[in-house]
Protein backbone atom coordinates (compact mmCIF):
# COMPACT_ATOMS: atom_id res chain seq x y z
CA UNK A 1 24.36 -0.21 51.49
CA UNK A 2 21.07 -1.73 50.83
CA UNK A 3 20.55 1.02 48.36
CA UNK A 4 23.45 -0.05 46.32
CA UNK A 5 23.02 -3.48 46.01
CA UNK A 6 19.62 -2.24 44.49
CA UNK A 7 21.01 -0.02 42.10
CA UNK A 8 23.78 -2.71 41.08
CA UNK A 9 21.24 -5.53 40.40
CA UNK A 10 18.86 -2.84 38.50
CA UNK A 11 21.88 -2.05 36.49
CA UNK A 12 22.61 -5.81 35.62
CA UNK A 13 19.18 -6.50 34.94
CA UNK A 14 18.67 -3.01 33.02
CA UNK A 15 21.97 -4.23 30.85
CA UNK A 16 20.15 -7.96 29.75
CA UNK A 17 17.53 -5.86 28.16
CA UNK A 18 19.50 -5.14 24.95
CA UNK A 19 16.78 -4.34 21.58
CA UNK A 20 18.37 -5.02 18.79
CA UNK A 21 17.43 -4.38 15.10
CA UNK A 22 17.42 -6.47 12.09
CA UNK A 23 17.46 -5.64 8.99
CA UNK A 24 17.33 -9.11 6.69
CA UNK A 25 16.62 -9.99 2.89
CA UNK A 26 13.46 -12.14 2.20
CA UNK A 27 14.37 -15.71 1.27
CA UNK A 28 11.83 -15.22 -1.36
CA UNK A 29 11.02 -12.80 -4.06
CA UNK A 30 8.05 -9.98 -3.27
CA UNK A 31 5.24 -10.78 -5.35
CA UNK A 32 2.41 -8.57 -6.18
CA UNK A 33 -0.95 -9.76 -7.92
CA UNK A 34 -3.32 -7.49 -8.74
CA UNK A 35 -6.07 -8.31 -10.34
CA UNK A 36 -7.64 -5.36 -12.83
CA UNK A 37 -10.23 -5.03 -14.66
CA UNK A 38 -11.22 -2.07 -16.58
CA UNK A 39 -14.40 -0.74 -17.99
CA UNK A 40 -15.18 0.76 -21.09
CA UNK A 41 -18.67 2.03 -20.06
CA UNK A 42 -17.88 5.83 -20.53
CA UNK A 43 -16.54 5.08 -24.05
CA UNK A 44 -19.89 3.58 -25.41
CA UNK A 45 -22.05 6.28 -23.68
CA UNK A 46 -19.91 9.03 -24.98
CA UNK A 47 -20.51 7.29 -28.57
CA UNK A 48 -24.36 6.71 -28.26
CA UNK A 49 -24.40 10.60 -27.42
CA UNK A 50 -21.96 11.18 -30.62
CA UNK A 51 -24.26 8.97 -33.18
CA UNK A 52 -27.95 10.41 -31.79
CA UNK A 53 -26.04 14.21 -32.24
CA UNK A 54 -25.54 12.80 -36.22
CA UNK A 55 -28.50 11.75 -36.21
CA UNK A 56 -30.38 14.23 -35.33
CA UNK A 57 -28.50 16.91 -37.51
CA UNK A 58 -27.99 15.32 -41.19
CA UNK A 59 -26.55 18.22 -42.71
CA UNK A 60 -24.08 19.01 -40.05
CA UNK A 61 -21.24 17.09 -42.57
């Protein structure tokens, strides 16, 4: 009997324990900042390279 009662009031509490899930909108709208910078350091290297190779042959043109 004892074991029952146990059981029952397990069940009952096991039942409160309900997870739900919620799937809601934002109130507000997603921002995303992003902050970029970019670099041109490869561009003026490659060029140095470029004029010293003119340079260096005059009658290639």
């Amino acid at each position: 009997m004892k074991k029952i009662i146990a059981l029952t009031i397990g069940l009952v509490l096991l039942s409160g324990c309900n997870p739900t899930v919620r799937i809601e909108t934002p109130s507000e709208p997603i921002r995303i900042e992003a902050n970029i910078t970019i670099k041109h350091e490869i561009r003026i290297v490659v060029e140095k390279e470029v004029e010293e190779m003119f340079e260096d042959d005059e009658g290639l043109f």
